[in-house]
Protein backbone atom coordinates (compact mmCIF):
# COMPACT_ATOMS: atom_id res chain seq x y z
CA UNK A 1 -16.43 1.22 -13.96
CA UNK A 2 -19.29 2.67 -13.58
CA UNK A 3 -19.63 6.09 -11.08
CA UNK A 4 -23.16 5.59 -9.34
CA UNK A 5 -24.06 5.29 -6.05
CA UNK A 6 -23.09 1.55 -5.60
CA UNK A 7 -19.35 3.00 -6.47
CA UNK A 8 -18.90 5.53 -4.42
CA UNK A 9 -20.82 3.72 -1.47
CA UNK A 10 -17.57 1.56 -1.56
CA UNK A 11 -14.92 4.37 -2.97
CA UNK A 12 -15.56 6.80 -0.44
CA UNK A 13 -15.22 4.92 2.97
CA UNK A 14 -12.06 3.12 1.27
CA UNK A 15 -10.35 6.67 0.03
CA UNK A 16 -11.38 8.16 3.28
CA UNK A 17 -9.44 5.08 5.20
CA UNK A 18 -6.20 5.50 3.51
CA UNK A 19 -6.08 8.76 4.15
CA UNK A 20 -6.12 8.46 7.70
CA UNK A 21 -4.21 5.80 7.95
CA UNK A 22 -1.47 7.79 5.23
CA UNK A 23 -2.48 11.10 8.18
CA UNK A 24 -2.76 9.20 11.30
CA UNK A 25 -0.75 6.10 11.76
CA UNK A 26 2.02 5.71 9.53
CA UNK A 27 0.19 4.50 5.98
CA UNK A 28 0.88 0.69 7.25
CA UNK A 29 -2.84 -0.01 6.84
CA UNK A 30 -3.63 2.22 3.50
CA UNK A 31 -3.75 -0.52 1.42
CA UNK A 32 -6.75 -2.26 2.81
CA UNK A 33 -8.64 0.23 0.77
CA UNK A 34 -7.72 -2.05 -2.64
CA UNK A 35 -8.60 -5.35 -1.28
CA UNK A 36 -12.23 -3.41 -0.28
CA UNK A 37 -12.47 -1.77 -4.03
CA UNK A 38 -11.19 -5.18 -5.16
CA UNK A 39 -14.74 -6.93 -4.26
CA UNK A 40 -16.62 -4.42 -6.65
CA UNK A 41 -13.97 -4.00 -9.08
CA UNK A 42 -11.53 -5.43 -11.23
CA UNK A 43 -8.25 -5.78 -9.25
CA UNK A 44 -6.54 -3.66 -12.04
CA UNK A 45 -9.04 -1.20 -11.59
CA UNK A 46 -8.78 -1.14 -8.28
CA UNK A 47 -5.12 -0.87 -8.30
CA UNK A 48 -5.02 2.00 -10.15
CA UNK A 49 -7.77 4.04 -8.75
CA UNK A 50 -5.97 4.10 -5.81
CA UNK A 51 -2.76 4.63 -6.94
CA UNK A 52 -2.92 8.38 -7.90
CA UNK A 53 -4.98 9.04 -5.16
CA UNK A 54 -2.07 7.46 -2.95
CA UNK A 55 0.10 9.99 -4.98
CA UNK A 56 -1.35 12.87 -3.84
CA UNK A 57 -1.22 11.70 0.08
CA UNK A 58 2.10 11.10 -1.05
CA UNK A 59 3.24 14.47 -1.74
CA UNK A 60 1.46 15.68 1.81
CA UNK A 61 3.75 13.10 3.73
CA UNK A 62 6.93 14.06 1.63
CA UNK A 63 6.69 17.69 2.60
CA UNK A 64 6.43 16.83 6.53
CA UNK A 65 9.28 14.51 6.52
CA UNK A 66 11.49 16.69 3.94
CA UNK A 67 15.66 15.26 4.15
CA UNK A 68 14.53 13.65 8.02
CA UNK A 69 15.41 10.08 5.93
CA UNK A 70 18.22 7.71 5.14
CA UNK A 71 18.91 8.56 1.53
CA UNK A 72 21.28 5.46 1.54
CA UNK A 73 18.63 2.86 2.72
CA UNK A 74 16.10 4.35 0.86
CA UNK A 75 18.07 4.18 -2.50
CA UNK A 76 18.89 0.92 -2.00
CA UNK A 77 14.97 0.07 -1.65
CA UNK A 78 14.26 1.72 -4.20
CA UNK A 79 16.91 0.78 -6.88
CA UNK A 80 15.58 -2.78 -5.73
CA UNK A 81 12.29 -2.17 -6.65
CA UNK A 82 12.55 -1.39 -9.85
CA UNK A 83 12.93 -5.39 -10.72
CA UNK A 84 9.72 -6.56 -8.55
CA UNK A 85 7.72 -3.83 -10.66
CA UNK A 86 9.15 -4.75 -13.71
CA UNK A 87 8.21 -8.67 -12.85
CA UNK A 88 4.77 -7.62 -11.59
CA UNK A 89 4.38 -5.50 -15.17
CA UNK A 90 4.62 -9.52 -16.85
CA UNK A 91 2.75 -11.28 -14.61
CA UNK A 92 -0.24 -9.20 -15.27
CA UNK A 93 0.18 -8.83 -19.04
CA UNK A 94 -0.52 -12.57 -19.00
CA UNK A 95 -2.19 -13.53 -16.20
CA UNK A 96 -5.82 -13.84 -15.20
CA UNK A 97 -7.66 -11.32 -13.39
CA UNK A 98 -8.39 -14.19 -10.89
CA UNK A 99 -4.88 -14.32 -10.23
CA UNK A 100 -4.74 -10.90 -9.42
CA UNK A 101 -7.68 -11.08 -7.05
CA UNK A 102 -6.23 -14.06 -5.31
CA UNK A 103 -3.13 -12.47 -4.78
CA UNK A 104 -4.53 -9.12 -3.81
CA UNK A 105 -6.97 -11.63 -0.71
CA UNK A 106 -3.00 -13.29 -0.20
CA UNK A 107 -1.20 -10.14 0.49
CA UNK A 108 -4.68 -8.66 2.84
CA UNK A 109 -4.07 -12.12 5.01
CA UNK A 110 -0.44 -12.34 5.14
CA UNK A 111 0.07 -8.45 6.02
CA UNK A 112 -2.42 -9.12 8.83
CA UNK A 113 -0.28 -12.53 10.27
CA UNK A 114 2.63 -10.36 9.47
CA UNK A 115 1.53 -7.37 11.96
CA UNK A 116 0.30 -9.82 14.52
CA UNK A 117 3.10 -12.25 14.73
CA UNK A 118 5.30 -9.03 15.25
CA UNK A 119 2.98 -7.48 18.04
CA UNK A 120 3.50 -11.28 19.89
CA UNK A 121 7.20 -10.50 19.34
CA UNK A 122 7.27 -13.77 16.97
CA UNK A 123 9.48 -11.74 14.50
CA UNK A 124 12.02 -9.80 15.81
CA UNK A 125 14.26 -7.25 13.80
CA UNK A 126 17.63 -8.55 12.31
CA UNK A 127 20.07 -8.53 15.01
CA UNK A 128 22.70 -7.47 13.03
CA UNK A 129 22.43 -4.58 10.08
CA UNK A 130 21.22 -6.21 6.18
CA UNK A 131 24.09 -5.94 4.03
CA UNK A 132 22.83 -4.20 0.26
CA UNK A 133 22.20 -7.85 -1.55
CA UNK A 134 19.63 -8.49 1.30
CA UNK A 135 18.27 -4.77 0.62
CA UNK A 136 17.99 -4.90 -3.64
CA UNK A 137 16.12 -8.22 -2.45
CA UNK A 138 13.28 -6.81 -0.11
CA UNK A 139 13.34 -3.85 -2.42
CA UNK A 140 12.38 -6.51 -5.16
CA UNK A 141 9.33 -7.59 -2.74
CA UNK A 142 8.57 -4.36 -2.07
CA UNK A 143 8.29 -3.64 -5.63
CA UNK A 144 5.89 -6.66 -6.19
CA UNK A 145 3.46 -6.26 -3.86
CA UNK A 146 3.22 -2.73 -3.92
CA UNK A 147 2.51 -3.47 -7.89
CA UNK A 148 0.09 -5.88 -7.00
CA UNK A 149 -2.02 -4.20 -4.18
CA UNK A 150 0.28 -1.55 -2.85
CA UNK A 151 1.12 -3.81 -0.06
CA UNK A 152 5.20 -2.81 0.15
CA UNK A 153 4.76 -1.83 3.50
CA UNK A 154 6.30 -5.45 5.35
CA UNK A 155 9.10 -6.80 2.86
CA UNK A 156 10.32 -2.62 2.97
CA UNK A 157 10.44 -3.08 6.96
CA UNK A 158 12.25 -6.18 7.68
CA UNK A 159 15.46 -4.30 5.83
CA UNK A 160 14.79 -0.97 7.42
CA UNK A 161 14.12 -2.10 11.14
CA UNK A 162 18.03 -4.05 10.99
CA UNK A 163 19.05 -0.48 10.49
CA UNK A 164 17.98 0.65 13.75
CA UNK A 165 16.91 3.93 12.80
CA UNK A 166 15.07 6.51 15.54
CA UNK A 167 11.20 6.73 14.70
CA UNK A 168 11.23 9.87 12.64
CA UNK A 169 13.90 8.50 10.42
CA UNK A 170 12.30 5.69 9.82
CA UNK A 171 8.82 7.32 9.04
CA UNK A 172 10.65 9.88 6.80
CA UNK A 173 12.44 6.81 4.81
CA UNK A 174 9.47 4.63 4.03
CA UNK A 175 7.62 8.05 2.93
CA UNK A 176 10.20 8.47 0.73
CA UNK A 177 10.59 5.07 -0.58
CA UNK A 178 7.12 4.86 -1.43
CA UNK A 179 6.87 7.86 -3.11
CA UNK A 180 9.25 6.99 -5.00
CA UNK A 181 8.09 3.86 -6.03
CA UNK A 182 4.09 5.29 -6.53
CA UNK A 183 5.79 7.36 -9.41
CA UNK A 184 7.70 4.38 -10.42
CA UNK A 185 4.20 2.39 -10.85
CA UNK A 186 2.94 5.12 -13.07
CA UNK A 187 4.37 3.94 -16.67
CA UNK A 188 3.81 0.41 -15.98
CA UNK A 189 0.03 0.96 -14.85
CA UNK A 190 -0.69 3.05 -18.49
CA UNK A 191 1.22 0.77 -20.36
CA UNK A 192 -0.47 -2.48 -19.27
CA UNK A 193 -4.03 -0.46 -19.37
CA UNK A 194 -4.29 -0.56 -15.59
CA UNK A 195 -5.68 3.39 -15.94
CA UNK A 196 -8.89 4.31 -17.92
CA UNK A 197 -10.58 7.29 -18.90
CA UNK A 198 -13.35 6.41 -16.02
CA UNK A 199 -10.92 5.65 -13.38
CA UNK A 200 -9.43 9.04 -14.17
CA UNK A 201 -12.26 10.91 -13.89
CA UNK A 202 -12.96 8.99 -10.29
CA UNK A 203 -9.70 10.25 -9.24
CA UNK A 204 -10.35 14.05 -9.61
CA UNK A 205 -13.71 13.87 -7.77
CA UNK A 206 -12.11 11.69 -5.01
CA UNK A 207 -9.45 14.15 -3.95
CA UNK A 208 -10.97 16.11 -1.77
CA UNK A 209 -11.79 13.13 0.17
CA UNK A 210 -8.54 11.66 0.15
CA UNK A 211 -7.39 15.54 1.49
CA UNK A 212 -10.21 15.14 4.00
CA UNK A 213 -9.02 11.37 5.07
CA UNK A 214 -5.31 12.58 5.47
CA UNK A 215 -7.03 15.66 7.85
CA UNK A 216 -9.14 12.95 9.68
CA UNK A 217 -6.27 11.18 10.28
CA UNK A 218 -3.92 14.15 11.70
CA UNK A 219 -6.81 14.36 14.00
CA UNK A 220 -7.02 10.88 15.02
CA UNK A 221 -3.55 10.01 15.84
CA UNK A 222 -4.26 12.39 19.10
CA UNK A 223 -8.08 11.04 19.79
CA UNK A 224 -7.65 7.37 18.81
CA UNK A 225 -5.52 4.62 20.20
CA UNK A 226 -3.40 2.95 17.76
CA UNK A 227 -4.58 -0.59 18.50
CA UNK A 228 -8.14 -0.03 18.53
CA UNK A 229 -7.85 1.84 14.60
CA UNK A 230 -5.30 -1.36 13.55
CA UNK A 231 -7.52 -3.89 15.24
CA UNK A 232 -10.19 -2.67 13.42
CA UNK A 233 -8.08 -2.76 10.34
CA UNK A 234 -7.17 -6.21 10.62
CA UNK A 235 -10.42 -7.35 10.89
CA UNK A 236 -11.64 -5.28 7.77
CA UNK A 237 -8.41 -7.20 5.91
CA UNK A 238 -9.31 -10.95 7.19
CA UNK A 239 -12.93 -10.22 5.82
CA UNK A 240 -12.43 -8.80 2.49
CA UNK A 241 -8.82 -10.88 1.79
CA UNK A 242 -11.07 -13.90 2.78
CA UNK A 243 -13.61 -13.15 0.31
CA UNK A 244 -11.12 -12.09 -2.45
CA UNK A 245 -9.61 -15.48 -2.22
CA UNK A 246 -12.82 -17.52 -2.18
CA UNK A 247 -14.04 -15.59 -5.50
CA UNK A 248 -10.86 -16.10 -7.20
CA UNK A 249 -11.06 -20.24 -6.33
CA UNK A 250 -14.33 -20.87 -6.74
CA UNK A 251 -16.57 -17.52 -8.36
């Protein structure tokens, strides 16, 4: 990793987007920033560039939404978690960093058929309330993909929208759940050699524009409609998840 000019022409815009979307509009589209880092980096080090930068958003979000969650769903997410990291710790011990990269350009596509197949009411919440099995399960998902490209955002909703929580509760839960499961990424990420001395070093001289992106964000959730910053989200994730995926099969 090497932090020139060609890096942080790419790190910046892609730390500055997760922090408004972590600020602005619930963190559902923070993730596209590793499937953008992905097409100039290695998906481990993209992975876990982001992931203590997500950490510090993190602790911003937790403070706002401090005890306004469901401890109970949110433990049950999280407990199931731990398995989905632990499986996701394997898979990349002994897989190839084109696997990685294809999965990273699988997750980008299916989160954006995922949000659009819900906005055309195609998915619907569980009509009645997911028992715990069906929670340790999505918390397993959540686990994996958030390990992979910290994409837990979907498999964590379809258990907590069958709870039919009010909008702050909900917010305050997934916050919580992914904070939780950020710090839970930690060990795993060091022990597989996911962080390095230069991604490190990245990290402390991209805080301030994480900070900045969360501020942006604030901002924007009163000056920007929702569907014009998600639309242009989606788009970003077709493009790059695309690309990832055609490197992986054929690069």
């Amino acid at each position: 990793m090497a932090l020139d000019l060609h890096f942080y022409l790419f790190a910046i815009p892609a730390v500055l987007f997760a922090g408004m979307s972590k600020g602005g509009f619930g963190s559902a589209a923070a993730f596209a920033a590793t499937p953008f880092l992905a097409l100039i980096l290695s998906p481990g080090q993209a992975v876990g560039l982001m992931l203590p930068l997500l950490m510090v958003m993190d602790v911003t979000a937790v403070k706002m939404f401090w005890r306004k969650w469901d401890l109970r769903v949110a433990g049950v997410l999280i407990l199931g978690a731990v398995p989905g990291i632990l499986i996701g710790t394997l898979v990349y011990g002994v897989a190839d960093p084109k696997v990685f990269k294809f999965l990273i350009g699988v997750v980008a596509l299916g989160f954006v058929a995922w949000q659009l197949a819900k906005s055309a009411r195609l998915i619907h919440p569980p009509k009645r309330e997911l028992g715990t099995g069906a929670g340790l399960f999505w918390g397993a998902v959540t686990g994996l993909t958030s390990f992979i490209s910290h994409a837990g955002g979907p498999p964590a909703a379809v258990y907590m929208l069958s709870k039919r929580m009010d909008k702050t509760t909900y917010q305050a839960t997934s916050v919580l759940v992914f904070w939780a499961v950020n710090l839970m990424k930690v060990i795993p990420y060091a022990f597989v050699g996911i962080f390095t001395h230069e991604s490190l070093v990245a990290d402390l001289t991209l805080i301030p524009v994480a900070v900045i992106g969360v501020l942006v964000g604030v901002w924007m959730h009163h000056k920007v409609p929702e569907k014009l910053f998600f639309g242009m989200a989606y788009v970003f994730l077709v493009i790059t998840g695309g690309k990832l995926i055609w490197e992986a099969l054929v690069g």
